[in-house]
C-alpha atoms as a PDB file:
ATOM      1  CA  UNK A   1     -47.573 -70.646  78.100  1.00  0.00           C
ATOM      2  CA  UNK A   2     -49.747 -70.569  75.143  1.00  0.00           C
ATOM      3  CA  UNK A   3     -51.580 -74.123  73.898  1.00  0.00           C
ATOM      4  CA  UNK A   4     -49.029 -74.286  70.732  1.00  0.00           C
ATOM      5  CA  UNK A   5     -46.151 -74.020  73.047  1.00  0.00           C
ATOM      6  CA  UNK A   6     -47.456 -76.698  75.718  1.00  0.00           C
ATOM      7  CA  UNK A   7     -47.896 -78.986  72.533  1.00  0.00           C
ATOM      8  CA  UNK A   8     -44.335 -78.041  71.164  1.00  0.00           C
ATOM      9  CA  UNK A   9     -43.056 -79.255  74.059  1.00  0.00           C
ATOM     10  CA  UNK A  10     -44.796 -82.271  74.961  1.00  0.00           C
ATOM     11  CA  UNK A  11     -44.077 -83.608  71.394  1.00  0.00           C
ATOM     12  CA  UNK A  12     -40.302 -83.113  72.173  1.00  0.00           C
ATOM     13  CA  UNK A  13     -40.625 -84.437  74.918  1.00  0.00           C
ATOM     14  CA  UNK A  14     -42.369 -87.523  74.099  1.00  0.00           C
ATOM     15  CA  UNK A  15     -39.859 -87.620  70.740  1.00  0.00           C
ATOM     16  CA  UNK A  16     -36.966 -86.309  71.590  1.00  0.00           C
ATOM     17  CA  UNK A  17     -35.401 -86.142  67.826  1.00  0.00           C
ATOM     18  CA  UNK A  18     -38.293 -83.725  66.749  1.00  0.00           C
ATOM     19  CA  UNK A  19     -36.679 -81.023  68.150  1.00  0.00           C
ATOM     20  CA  UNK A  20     -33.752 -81.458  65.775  1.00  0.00           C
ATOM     21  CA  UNK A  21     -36.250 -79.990  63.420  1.00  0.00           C
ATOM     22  CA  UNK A  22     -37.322 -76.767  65.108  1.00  0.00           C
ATOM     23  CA  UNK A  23     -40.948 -77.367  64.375  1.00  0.00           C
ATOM     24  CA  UNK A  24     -43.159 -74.615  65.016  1.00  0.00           C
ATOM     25  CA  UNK A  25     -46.644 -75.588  66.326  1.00  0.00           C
ATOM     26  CA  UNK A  26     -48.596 -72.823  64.436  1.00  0.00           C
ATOM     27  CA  UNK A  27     -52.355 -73.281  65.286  1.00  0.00           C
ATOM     28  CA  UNK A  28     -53.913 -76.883  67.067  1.00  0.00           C
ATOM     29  CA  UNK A  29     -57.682 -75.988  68.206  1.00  0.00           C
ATOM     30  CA  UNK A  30     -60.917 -77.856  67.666  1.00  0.00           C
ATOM     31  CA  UNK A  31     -60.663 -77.349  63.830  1.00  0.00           C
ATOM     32  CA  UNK A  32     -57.242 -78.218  62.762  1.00  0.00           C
ATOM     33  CA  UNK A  33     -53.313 -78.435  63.822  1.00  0.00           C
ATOM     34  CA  UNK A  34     -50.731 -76.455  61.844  1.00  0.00           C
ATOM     35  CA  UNK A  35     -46.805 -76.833  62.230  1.00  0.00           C
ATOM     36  CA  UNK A  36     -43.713 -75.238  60.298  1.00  0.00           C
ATOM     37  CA  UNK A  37     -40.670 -77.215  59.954  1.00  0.00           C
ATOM     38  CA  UNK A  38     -38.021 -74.078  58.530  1.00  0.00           C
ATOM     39  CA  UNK A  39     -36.180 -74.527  56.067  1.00  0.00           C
ATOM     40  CA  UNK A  40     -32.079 -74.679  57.761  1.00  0.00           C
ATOM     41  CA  UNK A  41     -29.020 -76.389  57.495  1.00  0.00           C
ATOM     42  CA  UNK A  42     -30.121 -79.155  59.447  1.00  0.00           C
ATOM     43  CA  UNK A  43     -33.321 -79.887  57.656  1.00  0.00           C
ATOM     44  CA  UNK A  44     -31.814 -79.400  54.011  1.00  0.00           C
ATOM     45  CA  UNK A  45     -30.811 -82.353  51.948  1.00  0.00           C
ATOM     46  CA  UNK A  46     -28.842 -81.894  48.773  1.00  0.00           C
ATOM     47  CA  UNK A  47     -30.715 -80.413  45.977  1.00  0.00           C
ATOM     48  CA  UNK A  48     -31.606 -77.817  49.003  1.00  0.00           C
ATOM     49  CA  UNK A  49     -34.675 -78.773  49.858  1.00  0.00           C
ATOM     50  CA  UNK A  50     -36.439 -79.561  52.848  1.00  0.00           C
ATOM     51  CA  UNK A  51     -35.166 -83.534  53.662  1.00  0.00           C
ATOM     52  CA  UNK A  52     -37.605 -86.036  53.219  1.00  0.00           C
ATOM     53  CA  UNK A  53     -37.067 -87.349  57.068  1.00  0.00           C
ATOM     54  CA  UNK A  54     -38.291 -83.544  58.145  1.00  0.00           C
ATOM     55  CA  UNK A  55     -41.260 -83.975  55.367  1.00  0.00           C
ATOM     56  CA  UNK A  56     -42.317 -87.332  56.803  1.00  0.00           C
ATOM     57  CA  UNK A  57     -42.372 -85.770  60.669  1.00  0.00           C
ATOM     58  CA  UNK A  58     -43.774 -82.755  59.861  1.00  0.00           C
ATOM     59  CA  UNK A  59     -46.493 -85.487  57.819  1.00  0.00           C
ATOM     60  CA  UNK A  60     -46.910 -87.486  61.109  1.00  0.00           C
ATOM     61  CA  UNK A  61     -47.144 -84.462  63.339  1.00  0.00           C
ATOM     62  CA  UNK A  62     -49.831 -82.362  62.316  1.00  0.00           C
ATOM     63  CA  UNK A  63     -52.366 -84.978  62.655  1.00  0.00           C
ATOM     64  CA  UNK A  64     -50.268 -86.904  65.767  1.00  0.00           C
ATOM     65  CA  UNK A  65     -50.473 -83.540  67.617  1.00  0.00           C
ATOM     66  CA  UNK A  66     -54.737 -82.897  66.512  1.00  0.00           C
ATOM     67  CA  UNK A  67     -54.952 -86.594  67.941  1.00  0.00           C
ATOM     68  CA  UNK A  68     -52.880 -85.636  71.485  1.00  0.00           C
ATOM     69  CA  UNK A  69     -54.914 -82.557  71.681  1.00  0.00           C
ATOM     70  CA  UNK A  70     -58.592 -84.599  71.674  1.00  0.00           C
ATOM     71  CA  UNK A  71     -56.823 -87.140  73.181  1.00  0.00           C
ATOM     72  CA  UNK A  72     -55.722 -84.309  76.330  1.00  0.00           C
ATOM     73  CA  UNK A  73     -59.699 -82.879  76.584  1.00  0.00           C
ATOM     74  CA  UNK A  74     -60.804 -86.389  76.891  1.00  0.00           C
ATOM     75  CA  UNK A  75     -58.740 -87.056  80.029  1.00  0.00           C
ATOM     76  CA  UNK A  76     -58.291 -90.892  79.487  1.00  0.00           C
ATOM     77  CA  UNK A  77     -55.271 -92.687  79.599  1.00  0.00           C
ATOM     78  CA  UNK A  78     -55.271 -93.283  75.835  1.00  0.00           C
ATOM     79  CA  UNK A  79     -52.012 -94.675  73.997  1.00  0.00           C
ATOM     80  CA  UNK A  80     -51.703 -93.331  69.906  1.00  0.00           C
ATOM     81  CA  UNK A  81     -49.534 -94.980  67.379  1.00  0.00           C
ATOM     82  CA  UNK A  82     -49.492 -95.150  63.527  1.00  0.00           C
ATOM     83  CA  UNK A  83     -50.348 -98.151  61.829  1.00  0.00           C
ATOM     84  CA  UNK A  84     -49.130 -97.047  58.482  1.00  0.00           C
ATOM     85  CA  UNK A  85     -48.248 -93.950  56.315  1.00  0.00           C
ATOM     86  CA  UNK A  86     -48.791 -92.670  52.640  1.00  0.00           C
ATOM     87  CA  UNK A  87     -46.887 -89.710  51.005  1.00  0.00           C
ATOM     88  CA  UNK A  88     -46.799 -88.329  47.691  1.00  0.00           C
ATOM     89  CA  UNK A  89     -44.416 -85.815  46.570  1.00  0.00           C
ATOM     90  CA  UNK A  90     -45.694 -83.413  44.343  1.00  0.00           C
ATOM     91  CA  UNK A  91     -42.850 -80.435  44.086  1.00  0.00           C
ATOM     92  CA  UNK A  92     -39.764 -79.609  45.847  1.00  0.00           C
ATOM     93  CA  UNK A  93     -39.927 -77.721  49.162  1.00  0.00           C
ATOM     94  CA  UNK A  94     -37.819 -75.457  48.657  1.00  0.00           C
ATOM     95  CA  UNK A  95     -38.822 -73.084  51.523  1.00  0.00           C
ATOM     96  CA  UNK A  96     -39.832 -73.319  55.290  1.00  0.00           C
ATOM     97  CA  UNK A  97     -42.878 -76.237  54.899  1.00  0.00           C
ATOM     98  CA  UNK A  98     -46.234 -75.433  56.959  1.00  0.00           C
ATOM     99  CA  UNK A  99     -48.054 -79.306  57.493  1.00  0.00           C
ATOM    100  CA  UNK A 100     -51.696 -78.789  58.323  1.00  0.00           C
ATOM    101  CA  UNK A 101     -54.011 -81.681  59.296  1.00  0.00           C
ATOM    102  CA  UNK A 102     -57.868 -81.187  59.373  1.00  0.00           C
ATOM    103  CA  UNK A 103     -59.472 -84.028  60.124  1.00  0.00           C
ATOM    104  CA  UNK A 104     -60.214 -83.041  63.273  1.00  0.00           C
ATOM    105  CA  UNK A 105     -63.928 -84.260  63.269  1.00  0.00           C
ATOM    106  CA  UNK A 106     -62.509 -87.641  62.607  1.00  0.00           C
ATOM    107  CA  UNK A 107     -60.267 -87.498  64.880  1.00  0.00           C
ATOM    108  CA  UNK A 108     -62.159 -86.341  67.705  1.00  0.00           C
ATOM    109  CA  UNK A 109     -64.592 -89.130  66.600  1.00  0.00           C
ATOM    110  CA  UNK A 110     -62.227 -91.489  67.135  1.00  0.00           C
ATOM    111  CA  UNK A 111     -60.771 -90.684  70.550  1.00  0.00           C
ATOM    112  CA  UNK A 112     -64.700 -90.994  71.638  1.00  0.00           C
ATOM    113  CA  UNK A 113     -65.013 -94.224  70.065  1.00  0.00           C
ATOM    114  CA  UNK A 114     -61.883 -96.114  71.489  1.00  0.00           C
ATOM    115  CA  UNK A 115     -63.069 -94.292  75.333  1.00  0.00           C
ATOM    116  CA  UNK A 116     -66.692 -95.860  74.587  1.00  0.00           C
ATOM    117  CA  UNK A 117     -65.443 -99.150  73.550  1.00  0.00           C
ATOM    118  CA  UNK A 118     -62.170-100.187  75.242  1.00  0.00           C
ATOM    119  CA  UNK A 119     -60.657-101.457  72.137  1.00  0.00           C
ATOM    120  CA  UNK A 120     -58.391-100.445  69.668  1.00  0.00           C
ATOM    121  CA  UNK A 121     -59.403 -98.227  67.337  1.00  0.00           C
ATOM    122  CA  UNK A 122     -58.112 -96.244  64.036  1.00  0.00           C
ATOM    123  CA  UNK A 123     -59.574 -93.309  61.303  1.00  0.00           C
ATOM    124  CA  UNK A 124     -57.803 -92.864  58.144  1.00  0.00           C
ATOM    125  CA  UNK A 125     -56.791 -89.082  58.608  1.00  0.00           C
ATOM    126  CA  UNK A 126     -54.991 -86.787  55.928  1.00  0.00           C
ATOM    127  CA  UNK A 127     -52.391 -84.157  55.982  1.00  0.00           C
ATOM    128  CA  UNK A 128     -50.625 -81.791  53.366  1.00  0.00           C
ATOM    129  CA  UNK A 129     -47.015 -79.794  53.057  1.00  0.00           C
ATOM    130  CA  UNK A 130     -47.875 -76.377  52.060  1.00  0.00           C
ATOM    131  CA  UNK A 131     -45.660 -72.951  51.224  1.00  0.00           C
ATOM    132  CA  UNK A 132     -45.788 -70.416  54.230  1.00  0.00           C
ATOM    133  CA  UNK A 133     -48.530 -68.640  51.912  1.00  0.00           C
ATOM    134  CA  UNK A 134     -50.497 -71.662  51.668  1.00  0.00           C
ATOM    135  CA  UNK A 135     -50.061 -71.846  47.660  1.00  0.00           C
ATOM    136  CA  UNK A 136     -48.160 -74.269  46.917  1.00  0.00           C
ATOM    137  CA  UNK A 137     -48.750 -78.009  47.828  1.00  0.00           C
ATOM    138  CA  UNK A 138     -45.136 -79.594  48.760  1.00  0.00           C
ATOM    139  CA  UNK A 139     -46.659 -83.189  49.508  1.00  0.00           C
ATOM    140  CA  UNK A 140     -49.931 -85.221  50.969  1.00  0.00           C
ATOM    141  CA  UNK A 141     -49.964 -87.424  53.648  1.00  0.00           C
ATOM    142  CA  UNK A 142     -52.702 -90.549  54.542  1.00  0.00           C
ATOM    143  CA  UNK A 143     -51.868 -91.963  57.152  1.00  0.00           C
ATOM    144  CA  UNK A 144     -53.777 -94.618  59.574  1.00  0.00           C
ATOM    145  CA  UNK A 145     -54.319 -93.533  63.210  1.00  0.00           C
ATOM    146  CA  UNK A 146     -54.650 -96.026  65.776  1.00  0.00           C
ATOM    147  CA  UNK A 147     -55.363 -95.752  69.554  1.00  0.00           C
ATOM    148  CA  UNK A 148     -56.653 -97.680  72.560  1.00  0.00           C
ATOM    149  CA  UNK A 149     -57.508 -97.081  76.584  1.00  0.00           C
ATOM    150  CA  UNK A 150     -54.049 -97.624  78.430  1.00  0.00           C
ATOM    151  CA  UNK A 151     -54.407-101.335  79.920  1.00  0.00           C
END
């Protein structure tokens, strides 16, 4: 099983209504984590677009699943939560929705820190809604990452 499929699964496994979705884990490596939530029946609100629930997971995931995936090579028992979350709507998603999170440098950053120091620990982190073709931006995402050893 590839790494995007191990991922896939541990999310729904871990969140159990995220497979409602059907996310797609497209691409999580050293550099970034990329995810498509389709647009279906299930994820489509009235004006047919893609529901803002399925926007804000697919807003959390990218950069929950780039923090699991630093969080997995550093083999510590760490716990991750989010402290808070920012999202601005800039167009209708009117197609399947590709989230991508970068921040993987700060991310990876702060899995080291929290392992170093025992405490709690958080990096502001960034994510965006795209179109499958990566021209259109559906929505950004800040959101606050926070983690900390397993007491």
């Amino acid at each position: 099983m590839n790494l995007c499929r191990v991922f896939e699964e541990k999310i729904k496994q871990m969140v159990p209504m995220t497979a409602y979705t059907d996310f797609v884990v497209d691409d999580v490596s050293e550099a970034r984590c990329a995810l498509t939530i389709p647009l279906t029946q299930k994820t489509t609100n009235h004006v047919q677009s893609l529901y803002l629930g399925a926007l804000a997971m697919g807003g959390e995931l990218a950069p929950g699943i780039l923090a699991l995936y630093f969080i997995e090579l550093s083999q510590q028992p760490i716990v991750l939560v989010f402290k808070d979350m920012h999202m601005d709507f800039l167009k209708r998603a009117d197609t399947d929705v590709t989230f991508v999170c970068d921040d993987a440098a700060s991310l990876k950053a702060l899995v080291n820190r929290a392992v170093q120091s025992g405490e709690r620990e958080e990096a502001a982190v960034e994510a965006r809604a795209l179109s499958a073709d990566g021209e259109t931006i559906f929505a950004l995402f800040k959101l606050t990452v926070s983690i900390k050893l397993k007491a």
